[in-house]
N, C-alpha and C. Protein backbone atom coordinates (compact mmCIF):
# COMPACT_ATOMS: atom_id res chain seq x y z
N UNK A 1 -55.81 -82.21 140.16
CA UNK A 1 -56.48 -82.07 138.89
C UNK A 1 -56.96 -80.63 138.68
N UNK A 2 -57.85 -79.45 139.48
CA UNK A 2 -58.47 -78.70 139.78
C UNK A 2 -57.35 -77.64 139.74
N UNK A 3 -55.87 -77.86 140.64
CA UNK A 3 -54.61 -76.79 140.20
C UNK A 3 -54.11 -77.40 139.29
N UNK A 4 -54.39 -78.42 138.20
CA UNK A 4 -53.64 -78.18 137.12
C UNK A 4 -54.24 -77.34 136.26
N UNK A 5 -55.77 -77.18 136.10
CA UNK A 5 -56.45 -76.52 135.45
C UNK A 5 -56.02 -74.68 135.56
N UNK A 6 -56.20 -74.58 136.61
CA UNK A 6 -55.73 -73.34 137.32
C UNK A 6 -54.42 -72.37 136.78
N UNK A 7 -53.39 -73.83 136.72
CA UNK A 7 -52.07 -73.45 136.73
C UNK A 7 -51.79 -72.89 134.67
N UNK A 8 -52.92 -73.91 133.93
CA UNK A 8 -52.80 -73.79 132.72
C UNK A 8 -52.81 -72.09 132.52
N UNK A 9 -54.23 -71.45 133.25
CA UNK A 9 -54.26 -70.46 133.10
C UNK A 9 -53.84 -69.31 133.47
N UNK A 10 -53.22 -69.53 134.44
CA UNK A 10 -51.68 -68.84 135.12
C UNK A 10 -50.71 -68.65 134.27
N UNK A 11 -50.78 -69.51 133.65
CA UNK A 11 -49.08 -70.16 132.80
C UNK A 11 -49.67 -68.86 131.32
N UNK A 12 -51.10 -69.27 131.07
CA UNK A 12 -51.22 -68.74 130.03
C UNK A 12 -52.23 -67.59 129.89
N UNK A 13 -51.53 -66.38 130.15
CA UNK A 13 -52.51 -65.30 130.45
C UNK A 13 -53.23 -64.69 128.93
N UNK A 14 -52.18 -64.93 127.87
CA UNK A 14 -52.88 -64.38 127.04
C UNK A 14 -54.59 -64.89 126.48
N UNK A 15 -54.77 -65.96 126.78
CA UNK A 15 -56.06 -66.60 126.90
C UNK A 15 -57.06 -66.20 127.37
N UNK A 16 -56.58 -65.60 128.93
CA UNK A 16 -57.48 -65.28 129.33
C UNK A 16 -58.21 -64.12 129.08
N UNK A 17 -57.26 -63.40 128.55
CA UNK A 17 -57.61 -61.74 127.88
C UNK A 17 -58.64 -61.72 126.51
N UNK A 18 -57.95 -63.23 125.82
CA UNK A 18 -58.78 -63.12 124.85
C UNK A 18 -60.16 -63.63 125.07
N UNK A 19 -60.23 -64.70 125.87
CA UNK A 19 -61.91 -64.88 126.34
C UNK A 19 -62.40 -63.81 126.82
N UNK A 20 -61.95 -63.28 127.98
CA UNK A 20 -62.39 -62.06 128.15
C UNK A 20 -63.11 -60.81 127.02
N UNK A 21 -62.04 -60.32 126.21
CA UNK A 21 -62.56 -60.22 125.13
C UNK A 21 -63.62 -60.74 124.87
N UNK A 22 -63.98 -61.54 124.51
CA UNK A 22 -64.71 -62.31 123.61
C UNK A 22 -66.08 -62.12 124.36
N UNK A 23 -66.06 -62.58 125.58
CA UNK A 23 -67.21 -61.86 126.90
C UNK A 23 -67.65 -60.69 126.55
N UNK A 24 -66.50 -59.93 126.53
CA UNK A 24 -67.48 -58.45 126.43
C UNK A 24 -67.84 -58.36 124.93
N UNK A 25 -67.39 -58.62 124.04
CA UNK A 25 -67.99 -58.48 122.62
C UNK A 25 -69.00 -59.23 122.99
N UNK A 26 -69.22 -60.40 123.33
CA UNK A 26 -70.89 -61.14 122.91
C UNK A 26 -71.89 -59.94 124.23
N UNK A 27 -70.96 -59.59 125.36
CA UNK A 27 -72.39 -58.71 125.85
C UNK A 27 -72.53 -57.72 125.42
N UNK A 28 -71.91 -56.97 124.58
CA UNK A 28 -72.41 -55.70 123.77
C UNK A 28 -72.97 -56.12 123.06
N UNK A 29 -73.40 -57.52 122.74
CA UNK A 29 -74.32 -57.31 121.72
C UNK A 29 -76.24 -57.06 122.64
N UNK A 30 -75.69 -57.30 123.53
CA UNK A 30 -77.17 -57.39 124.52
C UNK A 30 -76.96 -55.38 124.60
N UNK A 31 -76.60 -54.54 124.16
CA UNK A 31 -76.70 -53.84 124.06
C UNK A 31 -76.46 -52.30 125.37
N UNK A 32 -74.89 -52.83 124.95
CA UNK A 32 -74.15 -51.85 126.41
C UNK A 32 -73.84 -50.33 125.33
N UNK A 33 -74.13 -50.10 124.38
CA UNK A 33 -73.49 -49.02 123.86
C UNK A 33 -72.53 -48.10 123.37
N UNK A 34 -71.80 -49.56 123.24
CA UNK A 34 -70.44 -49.40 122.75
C UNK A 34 -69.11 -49.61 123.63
N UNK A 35 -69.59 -49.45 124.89
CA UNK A 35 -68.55 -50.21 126.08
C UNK A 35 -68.00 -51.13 125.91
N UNK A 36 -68.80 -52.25 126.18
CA UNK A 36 -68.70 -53.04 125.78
C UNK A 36 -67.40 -53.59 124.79
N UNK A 37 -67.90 -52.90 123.80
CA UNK A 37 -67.21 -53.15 122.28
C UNK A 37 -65.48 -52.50 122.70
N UNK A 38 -65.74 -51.62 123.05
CA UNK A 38 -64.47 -51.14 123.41
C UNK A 38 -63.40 -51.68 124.03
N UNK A 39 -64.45 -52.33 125.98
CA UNK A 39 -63.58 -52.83 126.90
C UNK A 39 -63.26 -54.52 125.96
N UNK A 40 -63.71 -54.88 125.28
CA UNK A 40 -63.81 -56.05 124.93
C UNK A 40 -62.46 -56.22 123.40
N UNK A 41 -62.49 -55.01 122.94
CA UNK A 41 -61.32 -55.02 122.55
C UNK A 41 -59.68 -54.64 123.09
N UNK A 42 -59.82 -53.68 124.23
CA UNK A 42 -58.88 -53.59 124.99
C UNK A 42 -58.68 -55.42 125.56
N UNK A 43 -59.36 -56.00 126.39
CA UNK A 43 -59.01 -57.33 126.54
C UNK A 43 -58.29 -57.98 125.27
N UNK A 44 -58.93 -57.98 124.22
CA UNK A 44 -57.99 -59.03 122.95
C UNK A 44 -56.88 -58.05 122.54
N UNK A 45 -56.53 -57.06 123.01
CA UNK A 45 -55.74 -56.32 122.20
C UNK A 45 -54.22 -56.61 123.24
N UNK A 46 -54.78 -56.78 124.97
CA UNK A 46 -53.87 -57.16 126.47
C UNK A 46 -53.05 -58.76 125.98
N UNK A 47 -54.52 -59.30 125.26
CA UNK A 47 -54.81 -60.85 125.05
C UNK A 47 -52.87 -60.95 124.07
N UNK A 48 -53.27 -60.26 123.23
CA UNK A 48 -52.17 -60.32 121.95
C UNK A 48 -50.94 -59.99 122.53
N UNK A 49 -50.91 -58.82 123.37
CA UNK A 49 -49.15 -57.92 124.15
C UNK A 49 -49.06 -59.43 124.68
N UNK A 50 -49.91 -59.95 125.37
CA UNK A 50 -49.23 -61.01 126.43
C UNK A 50 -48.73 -61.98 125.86
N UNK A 51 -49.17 -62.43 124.33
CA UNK A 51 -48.85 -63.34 123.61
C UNK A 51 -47.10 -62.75 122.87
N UNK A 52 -46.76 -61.88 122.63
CA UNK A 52 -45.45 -61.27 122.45
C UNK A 52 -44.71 -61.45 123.73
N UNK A 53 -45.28 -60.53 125.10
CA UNK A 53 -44.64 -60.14 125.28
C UNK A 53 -44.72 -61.04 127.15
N UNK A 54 -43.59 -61.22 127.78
CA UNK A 54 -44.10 -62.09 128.78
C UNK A 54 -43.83 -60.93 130.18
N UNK A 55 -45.25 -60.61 130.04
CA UNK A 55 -45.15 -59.45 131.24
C UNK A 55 -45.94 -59.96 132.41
N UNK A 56 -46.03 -59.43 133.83
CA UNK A 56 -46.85 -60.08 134.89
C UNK A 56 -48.60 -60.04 134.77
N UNK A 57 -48.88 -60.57 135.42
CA UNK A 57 -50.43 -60.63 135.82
C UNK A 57 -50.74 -58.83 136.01
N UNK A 58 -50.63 -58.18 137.41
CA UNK A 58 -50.38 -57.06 137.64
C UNK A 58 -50.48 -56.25 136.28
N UNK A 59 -48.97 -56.53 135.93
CA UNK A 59 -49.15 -55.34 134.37
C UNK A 59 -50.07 -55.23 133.80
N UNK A 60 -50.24 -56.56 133.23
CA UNK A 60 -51.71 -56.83 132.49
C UNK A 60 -52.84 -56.49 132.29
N UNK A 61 -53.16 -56.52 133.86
CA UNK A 61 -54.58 -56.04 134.18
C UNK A 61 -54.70 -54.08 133.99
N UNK A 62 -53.85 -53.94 134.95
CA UNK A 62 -53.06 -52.20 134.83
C UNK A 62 -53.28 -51.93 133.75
N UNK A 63 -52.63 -52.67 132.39
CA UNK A 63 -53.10 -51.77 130.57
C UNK A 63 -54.12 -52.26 130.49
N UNK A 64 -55.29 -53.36 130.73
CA UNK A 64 -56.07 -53.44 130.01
C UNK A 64 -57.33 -52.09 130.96
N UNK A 65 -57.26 -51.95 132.31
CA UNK A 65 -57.38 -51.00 132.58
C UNK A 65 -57.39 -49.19 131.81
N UNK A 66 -56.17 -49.50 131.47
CA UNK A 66 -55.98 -48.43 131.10
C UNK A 66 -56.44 -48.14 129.59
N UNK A 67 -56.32 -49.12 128.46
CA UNK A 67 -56.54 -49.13 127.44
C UNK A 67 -58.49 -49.27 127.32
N UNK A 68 -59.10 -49.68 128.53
CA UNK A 68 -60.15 -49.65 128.71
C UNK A 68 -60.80 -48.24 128.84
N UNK A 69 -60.22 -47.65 129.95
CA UNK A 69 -60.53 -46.35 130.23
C UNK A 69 -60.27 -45.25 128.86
N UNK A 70 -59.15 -45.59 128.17
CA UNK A 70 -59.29 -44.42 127.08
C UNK A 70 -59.78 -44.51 125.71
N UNK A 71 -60.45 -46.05 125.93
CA UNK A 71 -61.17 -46.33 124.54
C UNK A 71 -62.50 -45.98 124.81
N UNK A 72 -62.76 -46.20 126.07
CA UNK A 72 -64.37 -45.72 126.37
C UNK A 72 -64.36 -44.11 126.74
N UNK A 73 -63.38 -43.05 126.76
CA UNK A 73 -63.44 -41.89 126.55
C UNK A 73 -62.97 -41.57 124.79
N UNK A 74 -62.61 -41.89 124.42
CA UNK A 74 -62.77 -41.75 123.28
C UNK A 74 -63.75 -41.57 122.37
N UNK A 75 -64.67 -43.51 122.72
CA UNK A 75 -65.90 -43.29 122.11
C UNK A 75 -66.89 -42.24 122.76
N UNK A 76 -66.49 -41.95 123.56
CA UNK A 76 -67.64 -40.90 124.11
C UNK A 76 -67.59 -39.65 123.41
N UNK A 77 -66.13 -39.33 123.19
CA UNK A 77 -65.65 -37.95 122.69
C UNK A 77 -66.60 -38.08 121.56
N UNK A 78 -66.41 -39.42 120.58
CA UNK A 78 -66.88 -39.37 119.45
C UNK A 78 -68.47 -39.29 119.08
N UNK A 79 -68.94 -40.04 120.22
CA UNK A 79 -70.42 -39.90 120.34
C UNK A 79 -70.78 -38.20 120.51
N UNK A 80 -69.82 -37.58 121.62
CA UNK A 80 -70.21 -36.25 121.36
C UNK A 80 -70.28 -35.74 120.55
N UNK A 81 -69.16 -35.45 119.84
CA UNK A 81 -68.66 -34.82 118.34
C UNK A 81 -69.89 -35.18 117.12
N UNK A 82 -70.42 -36.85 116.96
CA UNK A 82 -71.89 -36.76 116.28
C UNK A 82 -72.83 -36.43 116.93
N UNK A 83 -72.84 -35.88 117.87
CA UNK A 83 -74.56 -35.50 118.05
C UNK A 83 -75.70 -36.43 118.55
N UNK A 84 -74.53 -37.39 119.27
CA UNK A 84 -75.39 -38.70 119.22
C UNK A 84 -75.36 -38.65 120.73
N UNK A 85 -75.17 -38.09 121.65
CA UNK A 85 -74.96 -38.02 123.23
C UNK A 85 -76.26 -37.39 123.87
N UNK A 86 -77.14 -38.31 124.06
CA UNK A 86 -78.38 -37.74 123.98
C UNK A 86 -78.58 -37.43 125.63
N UNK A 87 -77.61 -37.21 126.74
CA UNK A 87 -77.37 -36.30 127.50
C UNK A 87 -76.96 -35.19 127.21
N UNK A 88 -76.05 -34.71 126.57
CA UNK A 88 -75.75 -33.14 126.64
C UNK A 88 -77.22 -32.46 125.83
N UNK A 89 -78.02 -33.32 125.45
CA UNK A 89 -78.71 -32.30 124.73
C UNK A 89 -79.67 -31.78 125.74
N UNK A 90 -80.40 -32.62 126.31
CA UNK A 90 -81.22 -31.93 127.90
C UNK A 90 -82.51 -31.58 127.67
N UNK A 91 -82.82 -31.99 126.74
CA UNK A 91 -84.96 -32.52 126.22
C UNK A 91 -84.50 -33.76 125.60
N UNK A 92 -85.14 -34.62 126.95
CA UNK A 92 -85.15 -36.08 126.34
C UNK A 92 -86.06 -36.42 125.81
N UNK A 93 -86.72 -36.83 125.38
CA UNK A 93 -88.48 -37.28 124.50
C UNK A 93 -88.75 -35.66 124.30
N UNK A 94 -88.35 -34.87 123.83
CA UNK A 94 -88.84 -33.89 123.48
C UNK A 94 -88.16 -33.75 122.03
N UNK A 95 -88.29 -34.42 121.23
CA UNK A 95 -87.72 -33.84 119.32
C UNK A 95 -88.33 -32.88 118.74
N UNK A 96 -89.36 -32.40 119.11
CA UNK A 96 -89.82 -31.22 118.37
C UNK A 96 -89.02 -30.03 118.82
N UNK A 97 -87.40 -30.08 120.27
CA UNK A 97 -86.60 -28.78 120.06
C UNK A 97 -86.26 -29.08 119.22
N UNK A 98 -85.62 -30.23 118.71
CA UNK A 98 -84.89 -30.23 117.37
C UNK A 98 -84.95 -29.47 116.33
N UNK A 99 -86.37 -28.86 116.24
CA UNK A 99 -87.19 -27.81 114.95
C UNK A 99 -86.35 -26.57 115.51
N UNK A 100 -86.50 -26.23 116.43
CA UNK A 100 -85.38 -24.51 116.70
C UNK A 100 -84.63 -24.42 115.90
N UNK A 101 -84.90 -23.44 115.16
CA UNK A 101 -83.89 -22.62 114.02
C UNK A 101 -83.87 -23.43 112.22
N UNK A 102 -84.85 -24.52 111.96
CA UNK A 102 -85.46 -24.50 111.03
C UNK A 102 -86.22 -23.49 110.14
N UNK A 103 -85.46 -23.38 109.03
CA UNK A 103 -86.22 -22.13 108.08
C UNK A 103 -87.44 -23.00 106.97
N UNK A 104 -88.34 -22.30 106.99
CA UNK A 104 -89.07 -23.23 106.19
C UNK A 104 -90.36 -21.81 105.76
N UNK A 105 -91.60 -22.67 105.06
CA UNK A 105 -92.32 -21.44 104.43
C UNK A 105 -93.41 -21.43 104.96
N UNK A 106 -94.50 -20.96 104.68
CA UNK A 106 -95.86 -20.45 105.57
C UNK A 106 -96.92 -21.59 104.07
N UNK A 107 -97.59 -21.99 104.65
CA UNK A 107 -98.73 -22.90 103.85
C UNK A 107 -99.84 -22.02 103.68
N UNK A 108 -100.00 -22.20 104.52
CA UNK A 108 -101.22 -21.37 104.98
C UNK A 108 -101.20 -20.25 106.40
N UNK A 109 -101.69 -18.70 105.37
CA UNK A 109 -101.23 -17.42 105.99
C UNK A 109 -101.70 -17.71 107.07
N UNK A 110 -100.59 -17.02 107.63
CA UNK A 110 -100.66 -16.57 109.38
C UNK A 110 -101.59 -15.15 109.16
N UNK A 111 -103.10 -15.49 110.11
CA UNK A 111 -103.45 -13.99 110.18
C UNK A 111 -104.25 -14.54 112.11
N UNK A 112 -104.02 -13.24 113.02
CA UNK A 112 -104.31 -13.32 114.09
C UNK A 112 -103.05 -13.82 114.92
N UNK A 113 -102.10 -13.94 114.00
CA UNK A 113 -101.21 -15.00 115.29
C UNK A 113 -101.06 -16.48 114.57
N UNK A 114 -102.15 -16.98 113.73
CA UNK A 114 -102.29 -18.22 114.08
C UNK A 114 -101.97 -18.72 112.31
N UNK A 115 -101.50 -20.06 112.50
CA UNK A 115 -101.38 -20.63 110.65
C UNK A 115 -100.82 -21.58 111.00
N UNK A 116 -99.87 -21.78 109.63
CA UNK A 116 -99.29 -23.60 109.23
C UNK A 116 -98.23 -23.37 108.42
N UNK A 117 -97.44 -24.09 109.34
CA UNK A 117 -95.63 -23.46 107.98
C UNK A 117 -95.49 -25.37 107.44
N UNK A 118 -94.45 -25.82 106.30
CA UNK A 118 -94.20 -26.74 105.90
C UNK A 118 -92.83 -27.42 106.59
N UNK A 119 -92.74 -28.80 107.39
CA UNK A 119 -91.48 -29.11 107.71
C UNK A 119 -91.46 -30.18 106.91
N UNK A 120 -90.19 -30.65 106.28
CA UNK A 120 -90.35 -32.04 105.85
C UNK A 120 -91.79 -32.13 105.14
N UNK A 121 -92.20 -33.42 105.35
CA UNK A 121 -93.16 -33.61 104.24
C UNK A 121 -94.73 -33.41 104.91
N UNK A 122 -95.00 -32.51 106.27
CA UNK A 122 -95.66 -32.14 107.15
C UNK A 122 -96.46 -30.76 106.94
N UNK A 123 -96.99 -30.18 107.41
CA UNK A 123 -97.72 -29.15 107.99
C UNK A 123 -97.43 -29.44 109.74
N UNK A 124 -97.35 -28.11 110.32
CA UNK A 124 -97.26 -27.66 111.66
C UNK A 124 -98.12 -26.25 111.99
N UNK A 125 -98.80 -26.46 112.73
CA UNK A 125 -99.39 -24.94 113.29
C UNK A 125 -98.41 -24.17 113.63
N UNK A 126 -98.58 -22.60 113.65
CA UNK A 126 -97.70 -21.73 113.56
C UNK A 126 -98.06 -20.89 114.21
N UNK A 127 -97.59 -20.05 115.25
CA UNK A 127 -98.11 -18.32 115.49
C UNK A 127 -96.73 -17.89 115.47
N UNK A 128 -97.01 -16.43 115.49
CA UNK A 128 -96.08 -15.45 114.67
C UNK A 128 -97.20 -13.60 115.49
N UNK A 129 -96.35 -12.89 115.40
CA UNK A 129 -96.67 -11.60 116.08
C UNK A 129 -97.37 -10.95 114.85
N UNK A 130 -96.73 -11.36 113.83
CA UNK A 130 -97.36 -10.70 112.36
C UNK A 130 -98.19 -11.43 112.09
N UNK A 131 -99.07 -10.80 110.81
CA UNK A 131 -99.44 -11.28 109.58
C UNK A 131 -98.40 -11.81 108.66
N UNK A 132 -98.87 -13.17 108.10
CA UNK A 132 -97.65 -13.24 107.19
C UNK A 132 -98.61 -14.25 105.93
N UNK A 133 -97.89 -13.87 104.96
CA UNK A 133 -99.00 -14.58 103.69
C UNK A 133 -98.22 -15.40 103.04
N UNK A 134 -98.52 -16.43 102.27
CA UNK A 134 -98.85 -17.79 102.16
C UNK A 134 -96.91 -17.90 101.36
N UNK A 135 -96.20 -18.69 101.59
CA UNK A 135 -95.27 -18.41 101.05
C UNK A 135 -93.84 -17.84 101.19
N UNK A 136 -93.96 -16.68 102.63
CA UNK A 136 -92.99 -16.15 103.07
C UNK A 136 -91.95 -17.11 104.12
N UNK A 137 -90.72 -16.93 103.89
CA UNK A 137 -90.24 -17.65 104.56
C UNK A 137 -90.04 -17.10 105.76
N UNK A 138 -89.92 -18.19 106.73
CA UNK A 138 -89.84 -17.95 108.37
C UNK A 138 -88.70 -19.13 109.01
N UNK A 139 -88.09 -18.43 110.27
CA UNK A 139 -87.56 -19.55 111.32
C UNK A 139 -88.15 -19.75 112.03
N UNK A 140 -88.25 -21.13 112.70
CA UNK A 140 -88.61 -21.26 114.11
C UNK A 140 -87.73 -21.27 115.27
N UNK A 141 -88.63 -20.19 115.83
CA UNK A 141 -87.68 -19.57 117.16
C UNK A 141 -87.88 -20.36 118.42
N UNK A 142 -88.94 -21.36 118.58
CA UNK A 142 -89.42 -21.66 119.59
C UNK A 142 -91.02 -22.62 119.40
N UNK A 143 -90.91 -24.33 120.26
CA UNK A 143 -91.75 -24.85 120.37
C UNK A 143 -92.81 -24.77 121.08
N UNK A 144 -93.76 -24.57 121.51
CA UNK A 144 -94.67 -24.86 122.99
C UNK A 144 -95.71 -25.94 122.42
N UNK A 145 -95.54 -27.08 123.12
CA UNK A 145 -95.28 -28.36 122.51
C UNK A 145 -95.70 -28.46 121.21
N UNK A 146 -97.07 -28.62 120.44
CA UNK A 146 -97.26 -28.98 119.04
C UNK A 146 -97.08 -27.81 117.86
N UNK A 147 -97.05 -26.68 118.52
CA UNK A 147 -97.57 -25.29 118.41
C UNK A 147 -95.60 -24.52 117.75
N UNK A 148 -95.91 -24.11 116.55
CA UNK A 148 -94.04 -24.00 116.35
C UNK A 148 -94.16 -22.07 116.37
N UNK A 149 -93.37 -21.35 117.28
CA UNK A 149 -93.66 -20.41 117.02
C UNK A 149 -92.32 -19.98 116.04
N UNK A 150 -92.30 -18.89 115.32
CA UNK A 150 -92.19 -18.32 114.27
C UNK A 150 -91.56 -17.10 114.34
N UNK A 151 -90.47 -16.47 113.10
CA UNK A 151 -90.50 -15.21 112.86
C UNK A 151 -89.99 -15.13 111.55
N UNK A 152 -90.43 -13.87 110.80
CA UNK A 152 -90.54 -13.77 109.12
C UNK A 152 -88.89 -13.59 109.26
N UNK A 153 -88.64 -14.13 107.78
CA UNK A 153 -87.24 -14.11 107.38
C UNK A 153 -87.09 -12.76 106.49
N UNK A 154 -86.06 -11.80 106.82
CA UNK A 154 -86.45 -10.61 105.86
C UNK A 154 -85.42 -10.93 104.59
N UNK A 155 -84.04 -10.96 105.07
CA UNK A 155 -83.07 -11.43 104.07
C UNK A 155 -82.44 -12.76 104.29
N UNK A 156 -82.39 -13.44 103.12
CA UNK A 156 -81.44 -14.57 103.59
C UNK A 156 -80.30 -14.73 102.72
């Protein structure tokens, strides 16, 4: 009874690719990051060749392997390419680098070093080597944590 069960799924590999599949789509939804989604379509995609095409066990596994490996470099490529690879960037919980090289204007003059430029719909403290009065535009060259430092924009 137990090898007939067995044998069904021997006999019928494309099945198993597609459950498979189907495995890894429901665990990406528990939130693998797109792996998941990927290896889980390489399985239904093995699932379908096997349903055409009557190739061995061996083979099988070998492309879904393989179709695994270059869908999950792919999405990676692509995650790189948006900006969304929040390893290469290398300040993790740190978003205020994100402000580096933001141009924005002075609120309130910088005198001593010290003031308030506008980001978004914010105020940020500011120092700056100059004086700078209310209005002039500036980049930020550099965070130290809450603190955005600054330099006047001459031409833009």
């Amino acid at each position: 009874m137990m090898t007939d069960f067995f044998m069904v799924f021997y006999n019928s590999p494309h099945w198993v690719f597609i459950a498979l599949g189907g495995m890894l789509l429901i665990a990406e939804l528990l939130g693998t990051g797109g792996y998941g989604l990927w290896s889980g379509i390489a399985a239904i995609i093995v699932g379908l060749i096997a349903c055409v095409l009557s190739l061995s066990w061996p083979i099988l596994w070998i492309l879904f392997a393989i179709l695994t490996l270059v869908s999950a470099y792919l999405w990676w490529l692509w995650l790189k390419k948006q900006g969304k690879d929040k390893s290469a960037k290398g300040a993790i919980n740190q978003p205020q680098q994100d402000l580096i090289g933001i141009k924005t204007v002075v609120t309130d003059a910088i005198i001593n070093g010290s003031g308030r430029v506008k980001i978004k719909d914010g105020t940020w403290s500011a120092r700056c080597d100059q004086d700078l009065n209310v209005g002039q535009r500036v980049e930020v060259i550099a965070v130290d944590g809450l603190i955005l430092n600054v330099l006047p924009i001459n031409h833009e």
